[in-house]
N, C-alpha and C. Protein backbone atom coordinates (compact mmCIF):
# COMPACT_ATOMS: atom_id res chain seq x y z
N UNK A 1 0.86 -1.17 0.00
CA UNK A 1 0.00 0.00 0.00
C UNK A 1 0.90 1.24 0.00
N UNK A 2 0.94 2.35 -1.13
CA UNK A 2 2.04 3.47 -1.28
C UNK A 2 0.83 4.51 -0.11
N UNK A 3 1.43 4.68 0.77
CA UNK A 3 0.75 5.61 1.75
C UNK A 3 1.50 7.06 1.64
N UNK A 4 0.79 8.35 1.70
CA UNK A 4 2.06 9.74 2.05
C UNK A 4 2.44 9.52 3.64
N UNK A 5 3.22 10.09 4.12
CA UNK A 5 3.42 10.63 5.35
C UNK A 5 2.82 10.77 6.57
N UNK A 6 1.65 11.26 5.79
CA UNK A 6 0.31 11.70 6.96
C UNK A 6 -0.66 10.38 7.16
N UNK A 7 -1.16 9.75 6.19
CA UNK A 7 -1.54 8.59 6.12
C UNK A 7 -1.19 7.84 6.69
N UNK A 8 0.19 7.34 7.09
CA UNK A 8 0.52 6.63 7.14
C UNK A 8 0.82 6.77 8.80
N UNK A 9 1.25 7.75 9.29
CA UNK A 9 1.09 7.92 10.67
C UNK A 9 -0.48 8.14 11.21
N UNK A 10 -1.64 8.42 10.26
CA UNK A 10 -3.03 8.80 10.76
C UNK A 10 -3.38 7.02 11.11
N UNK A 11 -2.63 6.41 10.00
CA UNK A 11 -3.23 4.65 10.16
C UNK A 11 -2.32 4.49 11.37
N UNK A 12 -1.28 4.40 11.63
CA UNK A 12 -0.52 3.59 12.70
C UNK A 12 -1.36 4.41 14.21
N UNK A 13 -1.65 5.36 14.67
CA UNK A 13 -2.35 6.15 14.92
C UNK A 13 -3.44 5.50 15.92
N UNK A 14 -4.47 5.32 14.65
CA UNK A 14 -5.60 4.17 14.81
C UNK A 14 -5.58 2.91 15.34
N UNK A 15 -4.24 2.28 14.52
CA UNK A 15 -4.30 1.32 14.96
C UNK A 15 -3.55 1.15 16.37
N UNK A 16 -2.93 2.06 16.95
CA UNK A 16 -2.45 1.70 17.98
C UNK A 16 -3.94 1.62 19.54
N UNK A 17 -4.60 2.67 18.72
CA UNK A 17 -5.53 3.20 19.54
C UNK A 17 -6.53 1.81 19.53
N UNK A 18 -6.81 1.03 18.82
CA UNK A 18 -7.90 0.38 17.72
C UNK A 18 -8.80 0.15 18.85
N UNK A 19 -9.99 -0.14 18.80
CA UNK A 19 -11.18 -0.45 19.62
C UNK A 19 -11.60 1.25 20.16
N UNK A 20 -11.01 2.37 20.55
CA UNK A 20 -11.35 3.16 20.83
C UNK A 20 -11.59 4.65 19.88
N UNK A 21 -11.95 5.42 20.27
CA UNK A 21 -12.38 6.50 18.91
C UNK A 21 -11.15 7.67 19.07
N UNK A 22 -10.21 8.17 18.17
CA UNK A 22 -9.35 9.12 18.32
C UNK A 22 -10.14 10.20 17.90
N UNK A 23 -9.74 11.45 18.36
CA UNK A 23 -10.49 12.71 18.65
C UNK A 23 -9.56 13.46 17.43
N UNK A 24 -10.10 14.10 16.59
CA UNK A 24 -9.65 14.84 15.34
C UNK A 24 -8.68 15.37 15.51
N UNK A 25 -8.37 16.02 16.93
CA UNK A 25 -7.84 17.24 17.23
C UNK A 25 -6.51 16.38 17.56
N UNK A 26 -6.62 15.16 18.30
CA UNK A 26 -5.74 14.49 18.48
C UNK A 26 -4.77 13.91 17.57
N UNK A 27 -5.65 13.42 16.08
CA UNK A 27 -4.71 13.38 15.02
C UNK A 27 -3.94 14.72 14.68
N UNK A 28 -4.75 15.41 14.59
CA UNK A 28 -4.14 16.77 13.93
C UNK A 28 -2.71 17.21 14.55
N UNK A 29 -3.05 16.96 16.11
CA UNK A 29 -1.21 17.51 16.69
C UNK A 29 -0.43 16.43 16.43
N UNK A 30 -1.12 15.19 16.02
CA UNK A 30 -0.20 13.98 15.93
C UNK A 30 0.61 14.59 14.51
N UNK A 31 0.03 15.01 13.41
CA UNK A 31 0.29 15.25 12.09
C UNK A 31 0.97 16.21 11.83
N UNK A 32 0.37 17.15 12.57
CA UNK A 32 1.15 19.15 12.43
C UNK A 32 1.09 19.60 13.45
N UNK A 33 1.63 18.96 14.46
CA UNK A 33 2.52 19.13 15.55
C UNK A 33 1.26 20.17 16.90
N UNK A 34 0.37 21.30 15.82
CA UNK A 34 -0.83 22.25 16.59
C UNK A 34 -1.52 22.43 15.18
N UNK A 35 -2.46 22.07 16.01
CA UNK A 35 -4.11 21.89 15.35
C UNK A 35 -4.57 23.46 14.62
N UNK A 36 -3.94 24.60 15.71
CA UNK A 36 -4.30 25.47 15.39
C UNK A 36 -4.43 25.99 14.25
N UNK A 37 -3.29 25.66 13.47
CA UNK A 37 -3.11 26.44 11.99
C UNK A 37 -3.46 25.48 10.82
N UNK A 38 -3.88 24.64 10.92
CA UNK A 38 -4.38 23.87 10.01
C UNK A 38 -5.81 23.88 9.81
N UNK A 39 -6.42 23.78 8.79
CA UNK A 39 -7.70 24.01 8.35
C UNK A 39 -8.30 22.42 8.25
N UNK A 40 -9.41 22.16 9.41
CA UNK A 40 -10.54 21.21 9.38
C UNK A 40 -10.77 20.27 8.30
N UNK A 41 -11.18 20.87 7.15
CA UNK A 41 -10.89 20.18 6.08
C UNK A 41 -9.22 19.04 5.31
N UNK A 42 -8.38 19.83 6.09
CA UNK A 42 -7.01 18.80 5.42
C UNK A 42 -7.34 17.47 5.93
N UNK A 43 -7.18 17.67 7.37
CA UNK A 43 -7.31 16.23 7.85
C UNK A 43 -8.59 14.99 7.36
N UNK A 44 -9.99 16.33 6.73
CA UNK A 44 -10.96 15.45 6.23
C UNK A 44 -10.47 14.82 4.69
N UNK A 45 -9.85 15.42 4.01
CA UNK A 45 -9.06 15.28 2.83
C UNK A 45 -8.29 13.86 3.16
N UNK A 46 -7.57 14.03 4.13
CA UNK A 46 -6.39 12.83 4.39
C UNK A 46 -6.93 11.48 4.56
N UNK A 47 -7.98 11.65 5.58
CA UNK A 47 -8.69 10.62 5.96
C UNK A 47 -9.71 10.07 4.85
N UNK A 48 -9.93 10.88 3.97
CA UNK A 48 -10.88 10.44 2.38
C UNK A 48 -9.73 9.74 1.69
N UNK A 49 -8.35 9.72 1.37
CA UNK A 49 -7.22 9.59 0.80
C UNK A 49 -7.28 8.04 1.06
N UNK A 50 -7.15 8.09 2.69
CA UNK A 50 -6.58 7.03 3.14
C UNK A 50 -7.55 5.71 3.22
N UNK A 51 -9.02 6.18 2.86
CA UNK A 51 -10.17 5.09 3.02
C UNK A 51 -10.20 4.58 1.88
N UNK A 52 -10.03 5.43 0.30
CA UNK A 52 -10.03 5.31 -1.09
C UNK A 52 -9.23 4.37 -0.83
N UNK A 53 -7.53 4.11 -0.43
CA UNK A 53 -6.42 3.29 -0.53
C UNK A 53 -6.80 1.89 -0.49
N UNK A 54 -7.42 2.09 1.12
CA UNK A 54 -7.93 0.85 2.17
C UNK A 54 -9.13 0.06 1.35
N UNK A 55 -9.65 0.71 0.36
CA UNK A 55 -10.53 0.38 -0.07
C UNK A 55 -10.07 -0.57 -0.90
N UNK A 56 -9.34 -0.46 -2.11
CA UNK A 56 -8.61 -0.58 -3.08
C UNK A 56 -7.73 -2.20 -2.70
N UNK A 57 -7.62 -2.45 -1.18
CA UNK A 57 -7.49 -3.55 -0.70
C UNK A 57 -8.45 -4.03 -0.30
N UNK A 58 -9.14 -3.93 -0.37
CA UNK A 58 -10.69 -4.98 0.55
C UNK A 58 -10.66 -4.30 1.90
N UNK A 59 -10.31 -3.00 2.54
CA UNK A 59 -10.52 -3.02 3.85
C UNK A 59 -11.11 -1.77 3.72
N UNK A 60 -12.37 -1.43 3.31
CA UNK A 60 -13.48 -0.13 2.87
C UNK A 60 -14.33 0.09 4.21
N UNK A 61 -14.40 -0.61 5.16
CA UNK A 61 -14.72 -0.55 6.41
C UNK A 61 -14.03 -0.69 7.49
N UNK A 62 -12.62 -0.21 7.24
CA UNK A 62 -11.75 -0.57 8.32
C UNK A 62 -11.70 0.99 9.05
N UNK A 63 -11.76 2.42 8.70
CA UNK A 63 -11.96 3.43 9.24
C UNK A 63 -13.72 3.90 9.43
N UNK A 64 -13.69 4.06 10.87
CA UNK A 64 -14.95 4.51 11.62
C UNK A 64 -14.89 6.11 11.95
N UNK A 65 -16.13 6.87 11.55
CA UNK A 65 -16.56 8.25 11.74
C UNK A 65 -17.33 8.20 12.72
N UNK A 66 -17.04 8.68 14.39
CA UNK A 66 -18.18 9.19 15.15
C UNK A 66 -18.24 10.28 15.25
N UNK A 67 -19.36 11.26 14.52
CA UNK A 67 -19.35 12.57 14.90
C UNK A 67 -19.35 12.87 16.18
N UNK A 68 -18.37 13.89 16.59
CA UNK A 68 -18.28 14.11 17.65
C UNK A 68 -17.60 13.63 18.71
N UNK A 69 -16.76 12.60 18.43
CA UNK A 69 -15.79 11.63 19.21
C UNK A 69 -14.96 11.50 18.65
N UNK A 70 -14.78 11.13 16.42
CA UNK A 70 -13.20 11.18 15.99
C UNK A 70 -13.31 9.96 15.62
N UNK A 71 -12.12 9.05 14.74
CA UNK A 71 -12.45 8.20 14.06
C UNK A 71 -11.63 7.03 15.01
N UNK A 72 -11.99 5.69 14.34
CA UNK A 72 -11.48 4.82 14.97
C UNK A 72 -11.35 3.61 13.66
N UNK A 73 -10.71 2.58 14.28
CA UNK A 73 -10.33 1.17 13.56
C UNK A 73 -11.05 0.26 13.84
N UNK A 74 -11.85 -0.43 12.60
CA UNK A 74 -13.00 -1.74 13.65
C UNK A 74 -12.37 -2.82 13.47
N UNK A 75 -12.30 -3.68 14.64
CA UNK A 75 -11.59 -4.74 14.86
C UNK A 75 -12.27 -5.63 13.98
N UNK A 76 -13.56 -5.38 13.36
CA UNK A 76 -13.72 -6.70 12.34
C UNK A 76 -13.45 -7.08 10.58
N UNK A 77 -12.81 -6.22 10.52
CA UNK A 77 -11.65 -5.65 9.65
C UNK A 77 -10.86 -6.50 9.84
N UNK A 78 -10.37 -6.41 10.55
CA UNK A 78 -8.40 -6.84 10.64
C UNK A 78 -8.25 -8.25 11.21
């Protein structure tokens, strides 16, 4: 799987977290160090990037959206 940078730490990320929901804000300092200056949308961009990929392998349900809690990894995926 050719992942960028961000992807690729947003997946390890997840998966370290897996069973629980990571909080947006939490990727974001994971990615660019403060959330502050980055615009809402990149990280929605990244995370569209990275589901297209996952997809592309058979794993199109392996990233979870809870509004309001942040995404997570479903263990029945993997």
């Amino acid at each position: 799987l050719d992942l960028t940078r961000n992807e690729l730490r947003t997946l390890e990320l997840l998966l370290q977290k897996k069973g629980t929901f990571v909080a947006r804000e939490v990727i974001m300092v994971r990615l660019w160090e403060d959330e502050s200056f980055i615009d809402d949308n990149t990280l929605a961009v990244t995370i569209a990037r990275l589901r297209k990929k996952l997809k592309n392998i058979g794993l199109d349900q392996l990233i979870v959206t809870k509004k309001g809690m942040g995404y997570s990894v479903t263990e029945e995926e993997l």
